[in-house]
N, C-alpha and C. Protein backbone atom coordinates (compact mmCIF):
# COMPACT_ATOMS: atom_id res chain seq x y z
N UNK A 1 14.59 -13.71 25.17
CA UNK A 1 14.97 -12.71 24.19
C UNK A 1 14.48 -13.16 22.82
N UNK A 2 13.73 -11.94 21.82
CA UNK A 2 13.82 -13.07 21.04
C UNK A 2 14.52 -12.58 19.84
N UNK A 3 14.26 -13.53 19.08
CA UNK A 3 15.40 -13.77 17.14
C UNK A 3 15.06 -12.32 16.89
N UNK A 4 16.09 -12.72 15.76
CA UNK A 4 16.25 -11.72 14.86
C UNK A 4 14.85 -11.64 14.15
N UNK A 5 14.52 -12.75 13.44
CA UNK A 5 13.34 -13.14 12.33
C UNK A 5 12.38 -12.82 13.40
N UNK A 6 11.89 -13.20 14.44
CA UNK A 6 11.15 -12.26 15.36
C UNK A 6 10.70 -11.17 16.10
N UNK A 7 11.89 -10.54 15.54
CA UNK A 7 11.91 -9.12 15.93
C UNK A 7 11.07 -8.42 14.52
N UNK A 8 11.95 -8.90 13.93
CA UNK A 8 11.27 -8.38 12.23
C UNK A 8 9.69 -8.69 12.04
N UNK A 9 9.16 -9.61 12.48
CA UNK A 9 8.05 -9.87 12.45
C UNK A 9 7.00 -8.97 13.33
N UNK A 10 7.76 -8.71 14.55
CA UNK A 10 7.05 -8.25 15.52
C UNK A 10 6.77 -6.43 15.02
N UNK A 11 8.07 -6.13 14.49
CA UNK A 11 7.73 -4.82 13.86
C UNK A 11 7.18 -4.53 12.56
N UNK A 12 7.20 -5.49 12.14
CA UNK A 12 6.46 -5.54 10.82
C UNK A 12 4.72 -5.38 11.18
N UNK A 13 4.36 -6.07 12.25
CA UNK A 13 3.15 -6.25 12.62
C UNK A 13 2.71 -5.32 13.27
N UNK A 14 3.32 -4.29 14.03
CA UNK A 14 3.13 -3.42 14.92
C UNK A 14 2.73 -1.94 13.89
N UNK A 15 3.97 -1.84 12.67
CA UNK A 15 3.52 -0.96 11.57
C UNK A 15 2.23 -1.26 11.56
N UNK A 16 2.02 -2.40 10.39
CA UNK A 16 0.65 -2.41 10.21
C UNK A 16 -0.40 -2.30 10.36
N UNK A 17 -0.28 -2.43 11.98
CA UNK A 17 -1.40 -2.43 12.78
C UNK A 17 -1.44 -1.12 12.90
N UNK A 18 -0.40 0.43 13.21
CA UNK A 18 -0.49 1.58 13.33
C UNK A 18 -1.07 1.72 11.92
N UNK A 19 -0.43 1.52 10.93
CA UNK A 19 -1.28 2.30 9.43
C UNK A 19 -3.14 1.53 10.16
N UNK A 20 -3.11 0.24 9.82
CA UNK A 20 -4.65 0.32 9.87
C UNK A 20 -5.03 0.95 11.18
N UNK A 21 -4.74 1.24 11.99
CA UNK A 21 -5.21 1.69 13.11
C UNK A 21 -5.30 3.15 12.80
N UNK A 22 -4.63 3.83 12.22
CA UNK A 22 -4.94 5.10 11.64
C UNK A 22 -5.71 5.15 10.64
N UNK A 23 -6.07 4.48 9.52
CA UNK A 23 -7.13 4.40 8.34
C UNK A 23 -8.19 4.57 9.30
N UNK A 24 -8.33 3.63 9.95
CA UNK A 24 -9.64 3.68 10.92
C UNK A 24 -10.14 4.74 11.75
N UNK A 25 -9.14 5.23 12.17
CA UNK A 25 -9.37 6.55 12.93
C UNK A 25 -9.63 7.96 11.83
N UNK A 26 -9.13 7.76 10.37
CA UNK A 26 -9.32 8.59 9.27
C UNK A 26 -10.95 8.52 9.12
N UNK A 27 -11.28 7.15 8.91
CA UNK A 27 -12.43 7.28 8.43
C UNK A 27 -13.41 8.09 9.04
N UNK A 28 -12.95 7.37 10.88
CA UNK A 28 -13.98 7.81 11.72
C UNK A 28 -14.20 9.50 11.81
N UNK A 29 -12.71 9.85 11.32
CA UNK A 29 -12.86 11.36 11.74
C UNK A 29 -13.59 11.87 10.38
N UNK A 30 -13.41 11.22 9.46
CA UNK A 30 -13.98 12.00 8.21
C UNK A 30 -15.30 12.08 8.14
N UNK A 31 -15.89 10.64 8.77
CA UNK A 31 -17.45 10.57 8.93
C UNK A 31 -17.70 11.59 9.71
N UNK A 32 -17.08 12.23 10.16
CA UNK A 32 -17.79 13.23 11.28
C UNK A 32 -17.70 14.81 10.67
N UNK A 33 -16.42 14.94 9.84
CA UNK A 33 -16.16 16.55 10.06
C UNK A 33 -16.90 16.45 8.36
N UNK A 34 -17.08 15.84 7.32
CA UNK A 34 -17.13 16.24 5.95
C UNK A 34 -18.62 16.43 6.19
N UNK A 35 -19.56 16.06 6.89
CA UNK A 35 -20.93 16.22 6.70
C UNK A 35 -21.30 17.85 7.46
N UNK A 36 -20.18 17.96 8.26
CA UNK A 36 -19.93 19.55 9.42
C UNK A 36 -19.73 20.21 8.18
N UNK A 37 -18.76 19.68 7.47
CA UNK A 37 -18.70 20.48 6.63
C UNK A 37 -19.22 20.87 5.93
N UNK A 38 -19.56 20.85 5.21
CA UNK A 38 -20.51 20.68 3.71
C UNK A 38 -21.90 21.16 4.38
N UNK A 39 -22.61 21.07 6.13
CA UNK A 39 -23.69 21.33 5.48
C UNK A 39 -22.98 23.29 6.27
N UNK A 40 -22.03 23.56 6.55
CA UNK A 40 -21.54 25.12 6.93
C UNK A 40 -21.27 25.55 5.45
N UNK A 41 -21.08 24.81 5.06
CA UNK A 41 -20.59 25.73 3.38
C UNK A 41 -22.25 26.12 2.62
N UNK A 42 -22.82 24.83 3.03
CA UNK A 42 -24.61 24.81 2.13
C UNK A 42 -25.28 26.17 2.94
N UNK A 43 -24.95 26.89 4.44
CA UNK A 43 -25.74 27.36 5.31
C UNK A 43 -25.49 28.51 4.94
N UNK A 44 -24.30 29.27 4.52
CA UNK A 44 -23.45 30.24 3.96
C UNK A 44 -22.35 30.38 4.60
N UNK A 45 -21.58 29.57 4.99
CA UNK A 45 -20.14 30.03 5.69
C UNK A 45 -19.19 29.80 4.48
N UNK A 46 -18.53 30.71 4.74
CA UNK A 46 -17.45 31.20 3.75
C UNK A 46 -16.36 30.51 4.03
N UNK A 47 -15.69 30.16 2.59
CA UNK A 47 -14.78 28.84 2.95
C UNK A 47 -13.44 30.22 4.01
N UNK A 48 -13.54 31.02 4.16
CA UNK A 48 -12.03 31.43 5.26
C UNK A 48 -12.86 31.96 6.20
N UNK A 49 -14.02 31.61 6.84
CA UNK A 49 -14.76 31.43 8.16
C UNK A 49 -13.53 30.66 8.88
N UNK A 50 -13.67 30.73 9.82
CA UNK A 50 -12.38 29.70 11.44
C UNK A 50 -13.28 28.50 10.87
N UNK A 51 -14.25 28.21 11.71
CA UNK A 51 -14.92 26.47 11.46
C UNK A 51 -14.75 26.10 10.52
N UNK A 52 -15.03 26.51 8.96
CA UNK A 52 -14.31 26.04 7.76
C UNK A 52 -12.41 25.33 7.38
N UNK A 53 -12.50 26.95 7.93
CA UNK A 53 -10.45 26.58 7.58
C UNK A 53 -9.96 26.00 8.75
N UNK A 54 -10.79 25.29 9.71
CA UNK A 54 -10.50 24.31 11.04
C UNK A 54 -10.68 22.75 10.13
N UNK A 55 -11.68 22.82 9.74
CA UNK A 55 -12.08 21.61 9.21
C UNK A 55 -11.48 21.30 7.97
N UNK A 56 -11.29 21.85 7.29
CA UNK A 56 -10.07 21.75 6.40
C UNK A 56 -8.86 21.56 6.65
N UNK A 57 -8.05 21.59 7.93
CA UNK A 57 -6.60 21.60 8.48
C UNK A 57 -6.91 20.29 8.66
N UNK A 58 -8.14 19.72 9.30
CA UNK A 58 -8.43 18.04 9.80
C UNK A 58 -8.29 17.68 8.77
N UNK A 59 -8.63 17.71 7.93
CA UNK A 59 -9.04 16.81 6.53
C UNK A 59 -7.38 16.44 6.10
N UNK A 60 -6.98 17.74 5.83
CA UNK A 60 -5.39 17.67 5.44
C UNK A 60 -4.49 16.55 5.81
N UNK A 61 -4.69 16.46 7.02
CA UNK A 61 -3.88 15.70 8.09
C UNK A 61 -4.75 14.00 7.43
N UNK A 62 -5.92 13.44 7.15
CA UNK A 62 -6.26 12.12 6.91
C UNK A 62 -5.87 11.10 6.20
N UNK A 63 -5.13 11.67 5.09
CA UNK A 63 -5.52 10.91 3.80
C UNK A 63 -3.53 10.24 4.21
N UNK A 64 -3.58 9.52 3.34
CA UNK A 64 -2.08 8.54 4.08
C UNK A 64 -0.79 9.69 3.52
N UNK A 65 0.12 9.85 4.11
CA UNK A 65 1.13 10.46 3.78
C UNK A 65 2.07 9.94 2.55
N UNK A 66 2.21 11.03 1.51
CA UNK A 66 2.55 10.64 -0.11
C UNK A 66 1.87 11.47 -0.82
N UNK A 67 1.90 10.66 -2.02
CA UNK A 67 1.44 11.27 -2.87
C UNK A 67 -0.71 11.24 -3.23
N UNK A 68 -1.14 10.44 -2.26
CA UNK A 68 -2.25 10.06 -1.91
C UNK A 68 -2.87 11.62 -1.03
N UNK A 69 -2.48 11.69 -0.17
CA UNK A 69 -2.37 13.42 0.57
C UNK A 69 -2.07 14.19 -0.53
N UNK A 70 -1.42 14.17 -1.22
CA UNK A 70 -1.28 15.69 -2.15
C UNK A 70 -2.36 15.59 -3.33
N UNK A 71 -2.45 14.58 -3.58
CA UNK A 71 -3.74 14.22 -4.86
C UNK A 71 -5.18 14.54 -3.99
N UNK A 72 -5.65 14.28 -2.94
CA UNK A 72 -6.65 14.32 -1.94
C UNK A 72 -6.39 16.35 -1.69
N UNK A 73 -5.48 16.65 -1.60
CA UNK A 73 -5.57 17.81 -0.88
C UNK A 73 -5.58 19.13 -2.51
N UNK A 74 -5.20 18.34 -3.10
CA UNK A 74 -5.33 19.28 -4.63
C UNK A 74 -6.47 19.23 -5.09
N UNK A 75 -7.02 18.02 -5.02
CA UNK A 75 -8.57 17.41 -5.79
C UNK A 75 -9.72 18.18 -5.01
N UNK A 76 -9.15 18.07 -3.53
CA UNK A 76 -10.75 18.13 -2.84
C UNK A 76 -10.40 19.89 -1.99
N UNK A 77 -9.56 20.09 -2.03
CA UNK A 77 -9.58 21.12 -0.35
C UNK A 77 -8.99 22.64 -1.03
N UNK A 78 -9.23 22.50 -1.93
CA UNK A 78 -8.76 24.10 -3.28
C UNK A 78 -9.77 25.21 -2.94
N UNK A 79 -11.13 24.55 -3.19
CA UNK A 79 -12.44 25.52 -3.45
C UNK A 79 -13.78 25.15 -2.71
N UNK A 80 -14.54 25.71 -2.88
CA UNK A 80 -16.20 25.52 -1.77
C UNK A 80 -16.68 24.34 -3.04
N UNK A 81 -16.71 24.54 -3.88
CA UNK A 81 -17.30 23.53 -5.08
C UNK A 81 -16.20 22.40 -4.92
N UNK A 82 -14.95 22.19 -4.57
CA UNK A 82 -14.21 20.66 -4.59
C UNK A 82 -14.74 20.14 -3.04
N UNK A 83 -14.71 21.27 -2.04
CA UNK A 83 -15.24 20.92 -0.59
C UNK A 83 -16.72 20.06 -0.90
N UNK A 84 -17.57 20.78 -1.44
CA UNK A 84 -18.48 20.35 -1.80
C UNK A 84 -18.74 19.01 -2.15
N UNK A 85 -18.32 18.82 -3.17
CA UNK A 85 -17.98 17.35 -4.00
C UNK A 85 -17.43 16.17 -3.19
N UNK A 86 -16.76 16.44 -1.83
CA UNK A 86 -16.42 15.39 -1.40
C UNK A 86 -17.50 14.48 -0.80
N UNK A 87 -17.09 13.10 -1.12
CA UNK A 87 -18.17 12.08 -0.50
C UNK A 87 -18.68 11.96 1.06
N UNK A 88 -19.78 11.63 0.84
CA UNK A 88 -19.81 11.67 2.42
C UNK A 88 -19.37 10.18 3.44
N UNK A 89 -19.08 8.89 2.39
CA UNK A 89 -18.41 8.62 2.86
C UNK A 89 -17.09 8.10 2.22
N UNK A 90 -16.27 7.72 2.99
CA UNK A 90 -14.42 7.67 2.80
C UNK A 90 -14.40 6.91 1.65
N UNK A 91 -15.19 5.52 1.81
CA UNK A 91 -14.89 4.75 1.16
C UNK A 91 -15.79 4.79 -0.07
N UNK A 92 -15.91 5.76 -0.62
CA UNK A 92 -16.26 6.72 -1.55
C UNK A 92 -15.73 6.83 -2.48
N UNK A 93 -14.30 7.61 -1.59
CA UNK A 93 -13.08 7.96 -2.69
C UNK A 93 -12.21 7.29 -3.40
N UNK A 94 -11.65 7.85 -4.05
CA UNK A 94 -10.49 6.88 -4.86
C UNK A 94 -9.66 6.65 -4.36
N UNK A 95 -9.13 5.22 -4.81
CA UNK A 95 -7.67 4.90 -3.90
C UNK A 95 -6.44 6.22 -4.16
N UNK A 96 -5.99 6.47 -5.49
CA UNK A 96 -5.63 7.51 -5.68
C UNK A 96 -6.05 8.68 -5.04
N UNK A 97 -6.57 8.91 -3.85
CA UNK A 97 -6.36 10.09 -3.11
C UNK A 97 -6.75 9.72 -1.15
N UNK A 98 -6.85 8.23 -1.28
CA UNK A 98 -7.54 7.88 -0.51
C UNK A 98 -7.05 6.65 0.67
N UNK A 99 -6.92 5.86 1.42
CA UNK A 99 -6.50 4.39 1.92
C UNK A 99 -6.88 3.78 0.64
């Protein structure tokens, strides 16, 4: 069985590993849908096309839960010109909206 101080450790480590294990899976998904994106907006799809406002619901969901998500989702996911502007890659962005 184990300690107390081992238990704490063990969940302490298990968090962590879920946040980075999700950053990672953020990135990966972002590398994929922001370049989908951006080049459907460059082709003429209209940001309330389905594939647009699909790829935008993904995006929503990436950025860490807080105030990091609401700064990310105000900054970038408003208009075709903030869609636009986003980097193509993650580690691009600002920590302020970003891992």
């Amino acid at each position: 069985m184990l300690s107390e101080v081992a238990k704490l450790i063990w969940g302490a480590g298990s968090t962590a590993y879920g946040v980075f294990s999700d950053k990672v899976k953020s990135k990966k998904i972002y590398r994929y849908v922001v370049p989908e994106l951006h080049y459907a907006l460059k082709t003429g799809r209209k940001i309330n096309s389905p594939d647009v406002i699909n790829a935008i619901k993904i995006l929503e969901d990436l950025a860490p839960v807080g105030a990091r998500r609401r700064n990310f989702n105000r900054r970038y996911l408003k208009n075709k010109a903030y869609l636009l502007s986003l980097p193509l890659d993650p580690d691009d962005l600002s920590v302020g909206f970003w891992w």
